[in-house]
PDB file of N, CA and C in Angstrom:
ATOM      1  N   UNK A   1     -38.023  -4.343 -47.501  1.00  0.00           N
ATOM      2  CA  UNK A   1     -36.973  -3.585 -46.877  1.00  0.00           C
ATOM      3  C   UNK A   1     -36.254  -4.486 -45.883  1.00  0.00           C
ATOM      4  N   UNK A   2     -34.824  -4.504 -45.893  1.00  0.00           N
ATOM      5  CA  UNK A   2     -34.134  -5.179 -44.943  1.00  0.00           C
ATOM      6  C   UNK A   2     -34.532  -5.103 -43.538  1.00  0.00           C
ATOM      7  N   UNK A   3     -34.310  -6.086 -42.965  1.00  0.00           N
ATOM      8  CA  UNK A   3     -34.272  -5.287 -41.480  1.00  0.00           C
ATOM      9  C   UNK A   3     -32.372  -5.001 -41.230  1.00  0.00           C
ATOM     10  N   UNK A   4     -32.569  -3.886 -40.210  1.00  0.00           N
ATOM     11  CA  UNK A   4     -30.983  -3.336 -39.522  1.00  0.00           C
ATOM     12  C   UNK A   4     -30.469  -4.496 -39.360  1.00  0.00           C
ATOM     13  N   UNK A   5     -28.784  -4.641 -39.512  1.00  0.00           N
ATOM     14  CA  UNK A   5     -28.503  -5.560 -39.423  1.00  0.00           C
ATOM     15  C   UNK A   5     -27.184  -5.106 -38.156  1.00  0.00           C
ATOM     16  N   UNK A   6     -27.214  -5.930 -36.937  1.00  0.00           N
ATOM     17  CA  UNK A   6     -26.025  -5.716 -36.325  1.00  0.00           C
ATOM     18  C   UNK A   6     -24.530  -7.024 -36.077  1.00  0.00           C
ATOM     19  N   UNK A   7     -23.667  -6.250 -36.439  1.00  0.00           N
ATOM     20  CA  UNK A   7     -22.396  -6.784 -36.782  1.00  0.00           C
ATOM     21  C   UNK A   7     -21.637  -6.814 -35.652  1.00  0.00           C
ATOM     22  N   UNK A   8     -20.963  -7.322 -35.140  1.00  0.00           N
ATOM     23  CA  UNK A   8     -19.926  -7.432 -34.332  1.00  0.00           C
ATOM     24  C   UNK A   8     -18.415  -7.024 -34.356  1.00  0.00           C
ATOM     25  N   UNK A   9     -18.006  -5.797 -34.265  1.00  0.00           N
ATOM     26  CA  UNK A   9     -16.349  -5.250 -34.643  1.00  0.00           C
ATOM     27  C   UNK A   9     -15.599  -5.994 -36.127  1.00  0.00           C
ATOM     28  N   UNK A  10     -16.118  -5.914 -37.333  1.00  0.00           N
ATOM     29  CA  UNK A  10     -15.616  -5.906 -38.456  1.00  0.00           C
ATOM     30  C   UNK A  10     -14.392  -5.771 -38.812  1.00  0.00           C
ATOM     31  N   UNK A  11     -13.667  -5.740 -39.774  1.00  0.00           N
ATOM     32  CA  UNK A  11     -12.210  -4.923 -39.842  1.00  0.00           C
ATOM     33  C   UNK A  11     -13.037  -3.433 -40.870  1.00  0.00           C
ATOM     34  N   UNK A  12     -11.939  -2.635 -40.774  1.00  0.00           N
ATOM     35  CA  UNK A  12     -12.627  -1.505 -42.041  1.00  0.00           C
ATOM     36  C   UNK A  12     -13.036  -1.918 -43.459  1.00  0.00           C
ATOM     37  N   UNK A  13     -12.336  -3.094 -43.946  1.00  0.00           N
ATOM     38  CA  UNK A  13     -12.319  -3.672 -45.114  1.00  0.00           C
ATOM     39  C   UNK A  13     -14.073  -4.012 -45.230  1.00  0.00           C
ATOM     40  N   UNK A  14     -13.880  -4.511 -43.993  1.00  0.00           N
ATOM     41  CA  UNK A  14     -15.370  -5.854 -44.591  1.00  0.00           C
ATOM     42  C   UNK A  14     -16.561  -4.592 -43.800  1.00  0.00           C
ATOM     43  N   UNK A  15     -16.361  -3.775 -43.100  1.00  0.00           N
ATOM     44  CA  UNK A  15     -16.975  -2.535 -43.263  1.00  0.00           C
ATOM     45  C   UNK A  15     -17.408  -1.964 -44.122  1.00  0.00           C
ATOM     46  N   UNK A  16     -16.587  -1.538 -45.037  1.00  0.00           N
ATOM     47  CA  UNK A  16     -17.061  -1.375 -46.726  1.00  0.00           C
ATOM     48  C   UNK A  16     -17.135  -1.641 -47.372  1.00  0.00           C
ATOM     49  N   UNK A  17     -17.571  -2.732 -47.180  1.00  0.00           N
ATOM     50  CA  UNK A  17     -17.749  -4.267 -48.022  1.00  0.00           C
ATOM     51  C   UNK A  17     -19.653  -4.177 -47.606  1.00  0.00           C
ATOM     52  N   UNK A  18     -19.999  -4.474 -46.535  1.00  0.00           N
ATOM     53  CA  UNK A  18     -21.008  -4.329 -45.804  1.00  0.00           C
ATOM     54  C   UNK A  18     -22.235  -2.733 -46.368  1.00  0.00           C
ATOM     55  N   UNK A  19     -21.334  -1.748 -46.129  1.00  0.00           N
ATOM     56  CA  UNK A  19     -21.599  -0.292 -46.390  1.00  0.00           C
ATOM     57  C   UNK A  19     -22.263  -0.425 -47.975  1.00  0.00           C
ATOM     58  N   UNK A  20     -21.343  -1.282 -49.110  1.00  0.00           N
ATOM     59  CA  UNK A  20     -21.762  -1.227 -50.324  1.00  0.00           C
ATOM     60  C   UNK A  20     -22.885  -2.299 -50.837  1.00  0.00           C
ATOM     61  N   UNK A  21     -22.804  -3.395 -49.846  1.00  0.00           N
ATOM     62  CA  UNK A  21     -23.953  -3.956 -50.002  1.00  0.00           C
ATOM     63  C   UNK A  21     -25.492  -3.768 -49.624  1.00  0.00           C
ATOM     64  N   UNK A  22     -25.380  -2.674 -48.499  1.00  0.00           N
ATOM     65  CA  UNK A  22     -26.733  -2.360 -48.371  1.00  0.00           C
ATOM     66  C   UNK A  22     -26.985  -0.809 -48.584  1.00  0.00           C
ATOM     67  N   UNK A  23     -26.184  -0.297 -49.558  1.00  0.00           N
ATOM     68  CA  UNK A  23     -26.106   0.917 -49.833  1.00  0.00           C
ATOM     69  C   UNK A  23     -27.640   1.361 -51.031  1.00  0.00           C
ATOM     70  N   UNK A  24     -27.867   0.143 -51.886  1.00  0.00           N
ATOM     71  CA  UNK A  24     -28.997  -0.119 -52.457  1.00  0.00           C
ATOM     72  C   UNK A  24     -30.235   0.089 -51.619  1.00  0.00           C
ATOM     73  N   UNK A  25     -30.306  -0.301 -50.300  1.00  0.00           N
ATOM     74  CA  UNK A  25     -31.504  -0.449 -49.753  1.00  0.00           C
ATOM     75  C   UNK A  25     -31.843   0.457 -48.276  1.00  0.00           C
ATOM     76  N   UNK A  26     -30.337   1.385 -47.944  1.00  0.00           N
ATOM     77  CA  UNK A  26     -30.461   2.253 -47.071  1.00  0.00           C
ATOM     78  C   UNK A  26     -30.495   4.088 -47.895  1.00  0.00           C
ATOM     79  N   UNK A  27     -31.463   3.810 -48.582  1.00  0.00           N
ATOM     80  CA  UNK A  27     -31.117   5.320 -49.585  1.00  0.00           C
ATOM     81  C   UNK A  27     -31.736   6.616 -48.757  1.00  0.00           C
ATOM     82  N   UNK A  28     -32.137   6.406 -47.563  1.00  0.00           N
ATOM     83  CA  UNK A  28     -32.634   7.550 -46.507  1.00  0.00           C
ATOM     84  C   UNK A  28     -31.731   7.955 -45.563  1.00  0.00           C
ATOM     85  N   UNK A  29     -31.530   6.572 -44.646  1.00  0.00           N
ATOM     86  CA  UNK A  29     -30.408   6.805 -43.855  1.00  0.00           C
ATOM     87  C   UNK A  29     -29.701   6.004 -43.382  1.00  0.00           C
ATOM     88  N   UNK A  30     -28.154   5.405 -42.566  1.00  0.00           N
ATOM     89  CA  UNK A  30     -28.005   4.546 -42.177  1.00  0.00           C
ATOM     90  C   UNK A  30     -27.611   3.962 -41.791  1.00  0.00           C
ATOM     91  N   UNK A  31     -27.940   2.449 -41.944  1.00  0.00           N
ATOM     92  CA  UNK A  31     -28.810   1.686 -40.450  1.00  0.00           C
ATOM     93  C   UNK A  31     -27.590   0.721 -40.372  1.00  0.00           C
ATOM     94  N   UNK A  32     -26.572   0.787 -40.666  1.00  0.00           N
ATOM     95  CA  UNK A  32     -25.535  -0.174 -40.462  1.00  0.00           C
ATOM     96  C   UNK A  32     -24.674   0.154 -39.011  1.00  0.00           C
ATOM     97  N   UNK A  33     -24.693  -0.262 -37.978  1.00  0.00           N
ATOM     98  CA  UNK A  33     -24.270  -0.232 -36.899  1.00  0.00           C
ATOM     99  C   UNK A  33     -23.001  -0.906 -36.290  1.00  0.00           C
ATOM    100  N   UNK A  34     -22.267  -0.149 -36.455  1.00  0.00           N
ATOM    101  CA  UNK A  34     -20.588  -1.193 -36.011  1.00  0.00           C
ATOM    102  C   UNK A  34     -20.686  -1.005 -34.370  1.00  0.00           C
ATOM    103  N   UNK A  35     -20.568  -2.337 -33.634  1.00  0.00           N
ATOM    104  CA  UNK A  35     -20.917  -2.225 -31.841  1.00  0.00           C
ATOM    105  C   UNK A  35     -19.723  -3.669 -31.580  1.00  0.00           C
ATOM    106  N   UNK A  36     -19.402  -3.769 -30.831  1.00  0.00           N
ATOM    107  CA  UNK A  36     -18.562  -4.900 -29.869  1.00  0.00           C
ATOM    108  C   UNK A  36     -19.708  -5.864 -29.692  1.00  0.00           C
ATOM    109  N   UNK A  37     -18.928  -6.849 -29.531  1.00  0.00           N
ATOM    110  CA  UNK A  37     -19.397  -8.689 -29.730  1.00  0.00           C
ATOM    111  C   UNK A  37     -20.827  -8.358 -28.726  1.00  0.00           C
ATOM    112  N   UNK A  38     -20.273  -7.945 -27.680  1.00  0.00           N
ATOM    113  CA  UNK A  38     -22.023  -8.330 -25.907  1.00  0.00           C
ATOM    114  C   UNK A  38     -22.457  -6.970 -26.902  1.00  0.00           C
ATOM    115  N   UNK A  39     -22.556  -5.699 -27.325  1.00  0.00           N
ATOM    116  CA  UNK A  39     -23.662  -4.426 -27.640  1.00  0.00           C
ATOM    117  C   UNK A  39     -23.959  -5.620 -28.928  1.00  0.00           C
ATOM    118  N   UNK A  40     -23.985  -6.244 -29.808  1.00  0.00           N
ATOM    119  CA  UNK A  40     -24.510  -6.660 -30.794  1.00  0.00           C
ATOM    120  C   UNK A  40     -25.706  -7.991 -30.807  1.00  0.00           C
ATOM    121  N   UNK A  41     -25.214  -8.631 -29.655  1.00  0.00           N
ATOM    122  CA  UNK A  41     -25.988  -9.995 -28.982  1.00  0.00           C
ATOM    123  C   UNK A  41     -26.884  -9.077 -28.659  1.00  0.00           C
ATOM    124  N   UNK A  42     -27.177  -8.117 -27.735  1.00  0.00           N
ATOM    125  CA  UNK A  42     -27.961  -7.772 -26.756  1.00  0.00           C
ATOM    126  C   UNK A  42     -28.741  -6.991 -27.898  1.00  0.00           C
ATOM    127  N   UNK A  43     -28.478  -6.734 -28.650  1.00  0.00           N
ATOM    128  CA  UNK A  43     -29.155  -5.976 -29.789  1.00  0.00           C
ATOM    129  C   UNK A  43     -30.009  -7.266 -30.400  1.00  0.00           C
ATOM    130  N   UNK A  44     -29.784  -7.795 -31.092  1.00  0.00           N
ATOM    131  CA  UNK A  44     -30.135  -8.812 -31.475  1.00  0.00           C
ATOM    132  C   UNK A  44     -31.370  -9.814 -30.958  1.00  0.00           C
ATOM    133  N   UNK A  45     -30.638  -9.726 -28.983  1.00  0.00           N
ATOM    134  CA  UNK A  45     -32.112 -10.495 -28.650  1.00  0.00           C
ATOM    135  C   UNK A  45     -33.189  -9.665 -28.236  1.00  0.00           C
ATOM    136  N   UNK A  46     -32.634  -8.575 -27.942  1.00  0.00           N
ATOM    137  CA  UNK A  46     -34.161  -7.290 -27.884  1.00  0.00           C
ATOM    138  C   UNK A  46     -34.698  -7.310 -29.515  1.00  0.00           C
ATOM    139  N   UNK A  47     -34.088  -7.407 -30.629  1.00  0.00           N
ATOM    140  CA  UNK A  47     -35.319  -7.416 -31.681  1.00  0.00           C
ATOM    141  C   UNK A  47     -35.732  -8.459 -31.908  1.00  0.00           C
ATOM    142  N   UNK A  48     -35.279  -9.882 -31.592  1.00  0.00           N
ATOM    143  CA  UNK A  48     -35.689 -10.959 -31.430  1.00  0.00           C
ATOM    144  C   UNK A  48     -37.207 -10.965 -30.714  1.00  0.00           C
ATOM    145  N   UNK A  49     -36.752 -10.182 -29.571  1.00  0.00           N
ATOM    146  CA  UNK A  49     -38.068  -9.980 -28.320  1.00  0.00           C
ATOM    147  C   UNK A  49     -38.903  -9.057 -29.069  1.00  0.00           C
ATOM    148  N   UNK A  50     -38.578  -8.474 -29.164  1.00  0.00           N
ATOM    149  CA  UNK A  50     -39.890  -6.999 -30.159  1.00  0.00           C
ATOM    150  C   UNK A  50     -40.565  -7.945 -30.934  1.00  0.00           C
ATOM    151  N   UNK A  51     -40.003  -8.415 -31.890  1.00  0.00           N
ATOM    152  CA  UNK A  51     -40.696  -9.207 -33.331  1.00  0.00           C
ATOM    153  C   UNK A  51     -41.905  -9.920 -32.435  1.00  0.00           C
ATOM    154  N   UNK A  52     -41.633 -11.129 -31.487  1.00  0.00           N
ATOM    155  CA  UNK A  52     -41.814 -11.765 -31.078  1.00  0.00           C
ATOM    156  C   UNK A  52     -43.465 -11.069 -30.109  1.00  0.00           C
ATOM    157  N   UNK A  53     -42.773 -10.146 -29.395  1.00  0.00           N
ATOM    158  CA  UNK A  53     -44.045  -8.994 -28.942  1.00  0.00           C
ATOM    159  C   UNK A  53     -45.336  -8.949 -30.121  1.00  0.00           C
ATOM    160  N   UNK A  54     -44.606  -8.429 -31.001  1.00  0.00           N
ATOM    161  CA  UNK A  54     -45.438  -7.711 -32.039  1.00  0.00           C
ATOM    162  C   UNK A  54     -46.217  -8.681 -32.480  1.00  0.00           C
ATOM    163  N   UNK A  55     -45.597 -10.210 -32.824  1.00  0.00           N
ATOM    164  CA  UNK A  55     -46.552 -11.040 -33.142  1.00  0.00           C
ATOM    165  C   UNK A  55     -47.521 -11.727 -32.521  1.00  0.00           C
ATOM    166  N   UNK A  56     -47.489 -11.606 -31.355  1.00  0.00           N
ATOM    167  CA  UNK A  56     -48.080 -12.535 -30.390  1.00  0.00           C
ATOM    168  C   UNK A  56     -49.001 -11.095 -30.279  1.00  0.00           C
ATOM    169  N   UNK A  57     -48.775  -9.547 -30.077  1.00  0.00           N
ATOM    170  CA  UNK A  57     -49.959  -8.773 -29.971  1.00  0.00           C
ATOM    171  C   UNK A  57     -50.913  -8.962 -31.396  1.00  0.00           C
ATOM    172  N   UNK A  58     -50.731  -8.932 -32.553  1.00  0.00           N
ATOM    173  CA  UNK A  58     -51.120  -8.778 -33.666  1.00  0.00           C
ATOM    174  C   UNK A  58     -52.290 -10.160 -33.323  1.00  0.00           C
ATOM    175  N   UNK A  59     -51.533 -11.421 -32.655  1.00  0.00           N
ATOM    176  CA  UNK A  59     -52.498 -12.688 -32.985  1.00  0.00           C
ATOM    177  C   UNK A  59     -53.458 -12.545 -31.796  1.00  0.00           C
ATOM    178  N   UNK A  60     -53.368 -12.038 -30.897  1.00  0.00           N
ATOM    179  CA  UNK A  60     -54.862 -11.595 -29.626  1.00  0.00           C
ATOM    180  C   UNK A  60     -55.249 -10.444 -30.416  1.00  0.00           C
ATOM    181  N   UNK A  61     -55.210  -9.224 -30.942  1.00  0.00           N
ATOM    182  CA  UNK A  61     -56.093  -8.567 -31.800  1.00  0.00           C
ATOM    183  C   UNK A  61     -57.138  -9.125 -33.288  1.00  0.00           C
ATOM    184  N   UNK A  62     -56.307 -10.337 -33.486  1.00  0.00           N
ATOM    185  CA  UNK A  62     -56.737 -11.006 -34.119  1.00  0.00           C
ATOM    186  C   UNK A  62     -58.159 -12.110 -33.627  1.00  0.00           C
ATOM    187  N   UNK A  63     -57.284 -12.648 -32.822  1.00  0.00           N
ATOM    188  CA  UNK A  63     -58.304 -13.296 -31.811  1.00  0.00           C
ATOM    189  C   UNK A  63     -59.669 -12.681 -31.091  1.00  0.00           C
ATOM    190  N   UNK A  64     -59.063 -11.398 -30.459  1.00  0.00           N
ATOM    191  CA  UNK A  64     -60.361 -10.580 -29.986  1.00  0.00           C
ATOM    192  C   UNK A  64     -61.434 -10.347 -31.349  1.00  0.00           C
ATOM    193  N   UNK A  65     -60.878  -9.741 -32.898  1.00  0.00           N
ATOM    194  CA  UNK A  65     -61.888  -9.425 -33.593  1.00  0.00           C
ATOM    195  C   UNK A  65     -62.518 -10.566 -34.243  1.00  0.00           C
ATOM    196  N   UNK A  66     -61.972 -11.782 -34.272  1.00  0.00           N
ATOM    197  CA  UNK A  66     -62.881 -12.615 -35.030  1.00  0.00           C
ATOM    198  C   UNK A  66     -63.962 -12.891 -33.823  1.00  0.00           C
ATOM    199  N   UNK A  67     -63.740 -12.832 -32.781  1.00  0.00           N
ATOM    200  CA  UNK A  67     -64.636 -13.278 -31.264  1.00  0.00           C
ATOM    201  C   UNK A  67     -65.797 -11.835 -31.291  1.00  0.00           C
ATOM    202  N   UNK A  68     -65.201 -11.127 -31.567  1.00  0.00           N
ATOM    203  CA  UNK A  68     -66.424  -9.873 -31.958  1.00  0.00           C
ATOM    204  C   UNK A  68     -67.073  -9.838 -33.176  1.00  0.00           C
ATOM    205  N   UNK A  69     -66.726 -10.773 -33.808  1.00  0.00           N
ATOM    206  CA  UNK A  69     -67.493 -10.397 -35.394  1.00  0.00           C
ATOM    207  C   UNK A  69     -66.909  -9.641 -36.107  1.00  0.00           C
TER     208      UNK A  69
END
């Protein structure tokens, strides 16, 4: 599954250009987000930061259970 993808003020064209390319892989709901240049950065480095969270928790749970057996 894709991850969300955020775009920066598009024209309408390449909007539905965008819309039909991930129209295949948003068949629930969707996740295409039209935001201005700074809402799309700032988007971007908070999931940057999440991912980044998530992996570094996943590798100390990792760490703790091989240290427990």
């Amino acid at each position: 599954m894709p991850r969300p993808n955020a775009s920066s003020r598009p024209s309408q064209r390449a909007i539905s250009l965008l819309r039909a390319v991930y129209a295949p892989f948003q068949r629930n709901r969707d996740k295409l987000v039209v935001m201005d240049v700074r809402s799309a950065e700032l988007t971007k480095y908070a999931a940057n930061a999440m991912l980044a969270t998530r992996i570094s928790f996943m590798n100390e749970l990792a760490l703790l259970a091989e240290s427990l057996g």
